[in-house]
Structures are given as structure tokens and as C-alpha cells.
PDB file of N, CA and C in Angstrom:
ATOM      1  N   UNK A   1      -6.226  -1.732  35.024  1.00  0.00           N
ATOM      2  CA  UNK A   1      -5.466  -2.030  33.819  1.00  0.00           C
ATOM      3  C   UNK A   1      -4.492  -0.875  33.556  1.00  0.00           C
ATOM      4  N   UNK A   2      -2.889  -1.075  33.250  1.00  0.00           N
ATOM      5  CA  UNK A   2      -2.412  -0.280  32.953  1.00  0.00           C
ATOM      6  C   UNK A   2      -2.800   0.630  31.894  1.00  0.00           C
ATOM      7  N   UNK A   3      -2.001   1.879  31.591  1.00  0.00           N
ATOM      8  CA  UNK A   3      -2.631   2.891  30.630  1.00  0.00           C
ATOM      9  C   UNK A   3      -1.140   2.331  29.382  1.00  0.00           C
ATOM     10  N   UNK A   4      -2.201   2.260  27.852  1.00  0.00           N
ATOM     11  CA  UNK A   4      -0.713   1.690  27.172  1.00  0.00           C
ATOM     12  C   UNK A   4      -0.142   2.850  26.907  1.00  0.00           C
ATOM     13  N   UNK A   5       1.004   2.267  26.209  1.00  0.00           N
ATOM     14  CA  UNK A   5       1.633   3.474  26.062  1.00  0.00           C
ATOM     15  C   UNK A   5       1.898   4.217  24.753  1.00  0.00           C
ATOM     16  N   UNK A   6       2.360   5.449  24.635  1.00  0.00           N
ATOM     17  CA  UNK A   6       1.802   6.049  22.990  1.00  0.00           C
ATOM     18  C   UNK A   6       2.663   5.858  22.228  1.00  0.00           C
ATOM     19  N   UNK A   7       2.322   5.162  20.984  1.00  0.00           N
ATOM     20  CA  UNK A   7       2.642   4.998  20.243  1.00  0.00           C
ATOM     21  C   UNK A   7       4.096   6.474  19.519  1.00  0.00           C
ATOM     22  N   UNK A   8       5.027   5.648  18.606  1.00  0.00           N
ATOM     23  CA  UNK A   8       5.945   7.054  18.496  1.00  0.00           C
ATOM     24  C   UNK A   8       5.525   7.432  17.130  1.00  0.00           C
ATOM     25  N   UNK A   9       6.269   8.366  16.749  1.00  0.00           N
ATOM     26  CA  UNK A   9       5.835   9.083  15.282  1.00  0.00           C
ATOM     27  C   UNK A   9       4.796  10.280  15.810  1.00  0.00           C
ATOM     28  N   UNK A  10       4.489  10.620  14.231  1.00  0.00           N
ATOM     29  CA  UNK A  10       3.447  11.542  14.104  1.00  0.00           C
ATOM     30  C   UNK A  10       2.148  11.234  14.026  1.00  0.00           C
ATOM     31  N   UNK A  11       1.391  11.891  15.227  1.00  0.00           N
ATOM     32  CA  UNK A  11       0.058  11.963  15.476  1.00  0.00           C
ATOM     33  C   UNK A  11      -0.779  12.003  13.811  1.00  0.00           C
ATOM     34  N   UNK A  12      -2.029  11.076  13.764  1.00  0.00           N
ATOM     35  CA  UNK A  12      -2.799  10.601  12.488  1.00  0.00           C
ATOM     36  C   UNK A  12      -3.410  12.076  12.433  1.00  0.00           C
ATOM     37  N   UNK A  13      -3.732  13.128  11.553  1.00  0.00           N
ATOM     38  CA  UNK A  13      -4.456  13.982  11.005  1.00  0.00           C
ATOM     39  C   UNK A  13      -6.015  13.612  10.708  1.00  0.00           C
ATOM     40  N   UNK A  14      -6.572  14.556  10.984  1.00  0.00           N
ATOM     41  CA  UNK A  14      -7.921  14.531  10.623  1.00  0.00           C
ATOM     42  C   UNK A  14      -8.418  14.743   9.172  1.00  0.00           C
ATOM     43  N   UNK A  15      -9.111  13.746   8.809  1.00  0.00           N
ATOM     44  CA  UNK A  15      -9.126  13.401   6.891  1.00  0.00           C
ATOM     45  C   UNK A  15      -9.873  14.200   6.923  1.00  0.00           C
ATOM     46  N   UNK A  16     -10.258  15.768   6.985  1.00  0.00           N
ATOM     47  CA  UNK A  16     -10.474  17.065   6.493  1.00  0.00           C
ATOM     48  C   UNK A  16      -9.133  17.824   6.457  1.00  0.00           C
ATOM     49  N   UNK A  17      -8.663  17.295   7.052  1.00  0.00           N
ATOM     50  CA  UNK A  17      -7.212  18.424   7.076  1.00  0.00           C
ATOM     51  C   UNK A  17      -5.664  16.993   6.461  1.00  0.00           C
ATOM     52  N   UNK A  18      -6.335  16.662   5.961  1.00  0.00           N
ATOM     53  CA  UNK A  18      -4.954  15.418   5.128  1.00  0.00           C
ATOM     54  C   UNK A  18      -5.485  16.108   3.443  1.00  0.00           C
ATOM     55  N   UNK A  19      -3.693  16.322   2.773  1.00  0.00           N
ATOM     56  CA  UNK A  19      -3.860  16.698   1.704  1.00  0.00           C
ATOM     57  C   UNK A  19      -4.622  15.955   1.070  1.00  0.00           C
ATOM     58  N   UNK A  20      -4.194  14.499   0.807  1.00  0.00           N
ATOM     59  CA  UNK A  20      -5.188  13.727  -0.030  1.00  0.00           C
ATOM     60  C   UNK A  20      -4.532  12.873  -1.152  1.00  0.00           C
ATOM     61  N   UNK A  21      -4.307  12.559  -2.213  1.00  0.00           N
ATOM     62  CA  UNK A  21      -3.459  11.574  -3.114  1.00  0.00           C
ATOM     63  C   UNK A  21      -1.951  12.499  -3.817  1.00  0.00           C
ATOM     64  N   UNK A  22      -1.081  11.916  -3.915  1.00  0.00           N
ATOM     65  CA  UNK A  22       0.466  12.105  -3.995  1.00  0.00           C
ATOM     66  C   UNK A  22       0.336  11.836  -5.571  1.00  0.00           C
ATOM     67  N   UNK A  23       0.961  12.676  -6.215  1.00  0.00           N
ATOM     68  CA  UNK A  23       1.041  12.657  -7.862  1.00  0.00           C
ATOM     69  C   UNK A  23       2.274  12.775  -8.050  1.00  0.00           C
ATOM     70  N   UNK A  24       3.251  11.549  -8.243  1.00  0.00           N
ATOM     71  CA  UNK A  24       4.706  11.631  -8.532  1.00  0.00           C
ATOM     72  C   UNK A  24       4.802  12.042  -9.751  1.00  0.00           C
ATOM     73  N   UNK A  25       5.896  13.108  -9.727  1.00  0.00           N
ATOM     74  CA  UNK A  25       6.148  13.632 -10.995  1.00  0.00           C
ATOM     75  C   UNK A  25       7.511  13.623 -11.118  1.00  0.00           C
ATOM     76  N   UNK A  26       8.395  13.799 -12.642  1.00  0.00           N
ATOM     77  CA  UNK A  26       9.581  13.631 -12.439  1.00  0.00           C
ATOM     78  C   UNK A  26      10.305  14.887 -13.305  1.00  0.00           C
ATOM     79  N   UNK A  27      11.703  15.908 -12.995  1.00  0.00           N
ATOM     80  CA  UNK A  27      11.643  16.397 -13.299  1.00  0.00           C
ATOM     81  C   UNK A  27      13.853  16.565 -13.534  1.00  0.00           C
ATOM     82  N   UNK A  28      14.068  17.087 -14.758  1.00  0.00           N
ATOM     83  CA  UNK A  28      15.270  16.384 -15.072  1.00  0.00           C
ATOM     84  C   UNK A  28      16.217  17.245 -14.138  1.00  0.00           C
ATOM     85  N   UNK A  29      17.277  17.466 -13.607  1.00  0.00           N
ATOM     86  CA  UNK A  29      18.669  17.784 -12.521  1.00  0.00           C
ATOM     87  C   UNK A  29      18.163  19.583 -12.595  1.00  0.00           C
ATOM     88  N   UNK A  30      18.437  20.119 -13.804  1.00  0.00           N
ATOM     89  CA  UNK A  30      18.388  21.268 -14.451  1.00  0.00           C
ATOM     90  C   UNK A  30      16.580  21.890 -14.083  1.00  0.00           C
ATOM     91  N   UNK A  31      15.889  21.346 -14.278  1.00  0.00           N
ATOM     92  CA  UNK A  31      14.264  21.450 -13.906  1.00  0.00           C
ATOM     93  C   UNK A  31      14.274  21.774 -12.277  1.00  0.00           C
ATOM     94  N   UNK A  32      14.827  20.754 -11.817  1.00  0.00           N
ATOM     95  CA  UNK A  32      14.679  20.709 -10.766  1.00  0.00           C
ATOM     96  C   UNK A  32      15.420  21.378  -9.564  1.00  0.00           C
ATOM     97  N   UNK A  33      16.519  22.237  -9.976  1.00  0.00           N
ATOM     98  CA  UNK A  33      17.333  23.142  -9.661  1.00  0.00           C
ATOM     99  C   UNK A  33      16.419  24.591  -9.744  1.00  0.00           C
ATOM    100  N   UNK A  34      15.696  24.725 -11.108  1.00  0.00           N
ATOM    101  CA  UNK A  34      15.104  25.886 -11.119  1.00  0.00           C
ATOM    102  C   UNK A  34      13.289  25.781 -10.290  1.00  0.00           C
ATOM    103  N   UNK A  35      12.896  24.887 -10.287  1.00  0.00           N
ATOM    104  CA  UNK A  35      11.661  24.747  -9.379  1.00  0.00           C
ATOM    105  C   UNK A  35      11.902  25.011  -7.968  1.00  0.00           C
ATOM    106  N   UNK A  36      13.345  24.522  -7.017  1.00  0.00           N
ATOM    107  CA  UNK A  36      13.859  24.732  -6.348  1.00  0.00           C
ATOM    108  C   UNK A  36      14.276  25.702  -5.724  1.00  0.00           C
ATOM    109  N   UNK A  37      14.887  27.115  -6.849  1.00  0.00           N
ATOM    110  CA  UNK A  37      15.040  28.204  -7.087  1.00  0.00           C
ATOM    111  C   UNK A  37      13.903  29.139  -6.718  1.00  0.00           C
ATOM    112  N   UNK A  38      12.777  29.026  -7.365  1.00  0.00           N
ATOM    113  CA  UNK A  38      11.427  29.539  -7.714  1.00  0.00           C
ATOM    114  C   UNK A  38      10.614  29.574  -6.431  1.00  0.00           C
ATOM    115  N   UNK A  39      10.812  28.122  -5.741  1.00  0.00           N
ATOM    116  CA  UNK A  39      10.269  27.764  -4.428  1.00  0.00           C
ATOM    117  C   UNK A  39      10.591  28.603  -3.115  1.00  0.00           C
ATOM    118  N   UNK A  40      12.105  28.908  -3.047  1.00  0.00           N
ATOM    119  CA  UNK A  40      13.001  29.480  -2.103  1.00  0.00           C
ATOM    120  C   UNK A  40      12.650  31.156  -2.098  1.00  0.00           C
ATOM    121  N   UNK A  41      12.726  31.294  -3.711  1.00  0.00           N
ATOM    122  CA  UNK A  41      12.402  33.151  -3.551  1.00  0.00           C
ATOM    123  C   UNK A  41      11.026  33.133  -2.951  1.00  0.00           C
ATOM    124  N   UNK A  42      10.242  32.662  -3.358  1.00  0.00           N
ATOM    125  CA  UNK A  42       8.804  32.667  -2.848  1.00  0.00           C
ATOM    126  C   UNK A  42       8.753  32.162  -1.398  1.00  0.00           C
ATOM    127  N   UNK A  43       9.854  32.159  -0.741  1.00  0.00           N
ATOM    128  CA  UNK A  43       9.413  31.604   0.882  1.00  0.00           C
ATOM    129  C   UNK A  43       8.721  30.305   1.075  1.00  0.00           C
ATOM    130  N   UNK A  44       8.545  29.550   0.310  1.00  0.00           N
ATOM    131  CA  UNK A  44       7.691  28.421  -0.020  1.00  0.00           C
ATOM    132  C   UNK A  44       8.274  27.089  -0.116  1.00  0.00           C
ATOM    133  N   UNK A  45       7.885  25.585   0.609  1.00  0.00           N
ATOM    134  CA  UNK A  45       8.595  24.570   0.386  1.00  0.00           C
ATOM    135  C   UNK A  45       8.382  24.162  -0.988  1.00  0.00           C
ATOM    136  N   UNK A  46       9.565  23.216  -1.939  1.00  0.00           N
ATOM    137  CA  UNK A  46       8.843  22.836  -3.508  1.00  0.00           C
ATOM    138  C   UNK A  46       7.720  22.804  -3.662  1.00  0.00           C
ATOM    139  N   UNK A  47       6.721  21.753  -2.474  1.00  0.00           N
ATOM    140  CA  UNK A  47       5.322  21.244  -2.769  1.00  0.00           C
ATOM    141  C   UNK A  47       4.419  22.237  -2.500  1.00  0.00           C
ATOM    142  N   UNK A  48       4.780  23.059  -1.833  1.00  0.00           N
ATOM    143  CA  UNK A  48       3.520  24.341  -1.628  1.00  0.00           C
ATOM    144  C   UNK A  48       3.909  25.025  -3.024  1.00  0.00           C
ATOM    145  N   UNK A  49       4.887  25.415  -3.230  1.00  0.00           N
ATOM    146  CA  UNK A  49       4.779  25.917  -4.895  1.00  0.00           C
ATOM    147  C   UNK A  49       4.425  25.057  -5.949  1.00  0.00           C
ATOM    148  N   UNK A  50       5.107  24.276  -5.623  1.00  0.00           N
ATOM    149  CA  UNK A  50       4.143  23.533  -7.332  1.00  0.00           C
ATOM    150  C   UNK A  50       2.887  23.789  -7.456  1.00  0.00           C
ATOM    151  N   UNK A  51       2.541  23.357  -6.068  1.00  0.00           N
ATOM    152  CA  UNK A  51       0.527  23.309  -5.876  1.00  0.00           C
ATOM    153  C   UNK A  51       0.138  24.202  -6.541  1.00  0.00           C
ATOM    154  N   UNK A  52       0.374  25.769  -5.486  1.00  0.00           N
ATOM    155  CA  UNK A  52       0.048  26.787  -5.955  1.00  0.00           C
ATOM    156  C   UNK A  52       0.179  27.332  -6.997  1.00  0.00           C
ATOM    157  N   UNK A  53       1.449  26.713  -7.708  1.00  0.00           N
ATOM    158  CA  UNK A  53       1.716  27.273  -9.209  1.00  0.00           C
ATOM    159  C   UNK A  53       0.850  26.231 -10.547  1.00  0.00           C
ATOM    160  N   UNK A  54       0.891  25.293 -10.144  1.00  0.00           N
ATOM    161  CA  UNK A  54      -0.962  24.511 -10.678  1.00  0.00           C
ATOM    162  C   UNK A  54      -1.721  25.119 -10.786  1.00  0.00           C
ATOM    163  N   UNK A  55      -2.461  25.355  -9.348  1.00  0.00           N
ATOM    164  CA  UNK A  55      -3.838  25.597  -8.878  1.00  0.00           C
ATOM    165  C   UNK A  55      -4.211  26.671  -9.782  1.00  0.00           C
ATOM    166  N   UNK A  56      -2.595  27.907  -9.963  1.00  0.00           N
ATOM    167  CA  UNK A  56      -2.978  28.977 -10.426  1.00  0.00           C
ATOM    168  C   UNK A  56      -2.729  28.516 -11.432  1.00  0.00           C
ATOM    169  N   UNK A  57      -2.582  28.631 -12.654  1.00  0.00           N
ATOM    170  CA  UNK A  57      -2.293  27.772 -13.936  1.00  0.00           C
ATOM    171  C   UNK A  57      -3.999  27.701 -14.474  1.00  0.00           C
ATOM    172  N   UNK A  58      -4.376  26.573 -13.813  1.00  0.00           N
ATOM    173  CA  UNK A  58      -5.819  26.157 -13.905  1.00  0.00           C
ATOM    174  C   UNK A  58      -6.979  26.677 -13.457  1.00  0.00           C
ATOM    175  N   UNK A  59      -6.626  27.653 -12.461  1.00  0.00           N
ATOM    176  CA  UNK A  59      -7.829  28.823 -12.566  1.00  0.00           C
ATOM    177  C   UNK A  59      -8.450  28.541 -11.403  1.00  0.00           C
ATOM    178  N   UNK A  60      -7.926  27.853  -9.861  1.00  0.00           N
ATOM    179  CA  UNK A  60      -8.697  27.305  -8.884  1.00  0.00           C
ATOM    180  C   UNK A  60      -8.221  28.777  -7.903  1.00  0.00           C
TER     181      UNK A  60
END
């Protein structure tokens, strides 16, 4: 039997290592310019800062 062939895209992650549920949030032109801002000095993509700026917030 032939071998099929692989599928394209990105390889499925292992659900220990998948973030887990998406929390849309919305944030107005001006907000979102400075989260943007905040993200960049910190070397950080938006979503790794928000997180982290949560996580820390709330004490995790």
C-alpha cells in the first residue's frame, strides 16, 4: 500500500503544550496602539504581554 501523503499546514500540538481557550477582547485604535507599544519595548508579541501582564495583575 502506498505511504499517504502529509497533510499541509501546521503539525497538531500536544494538549499539554496547547494554550487552551481564546478570550476575545476588544480594545479602542488609541488602546491598542499603546498595548502595542508596551508589547514591543518588552521584546514580547501583544499576546505574550497581555498574558503576562494579567497573570501578573492577579498574582499567578
Amino acid at each position: 500500500m502506498p505511504k499517504k501523503p502529509k497533510k499541509p499546514g501546521r503539525p497538531r500540538m500536544a494538549k499539554s503544550e496547547a494554550k487552551g481557550t481564546i478570550v476575545p477582547v476588544r480594545f479602542s485604535s488609541e488602546d491598542r496602539k499603546r498595548v502595542e507599544a508596551a508589547a514591543k519595548a518588552s521584546k514580547q508579541t501583544v499576546s505574550a504581554w497581555v498574558r503576562s501582564t494579567l497573570l501578573a495583575t492577579i498574582g499567578d
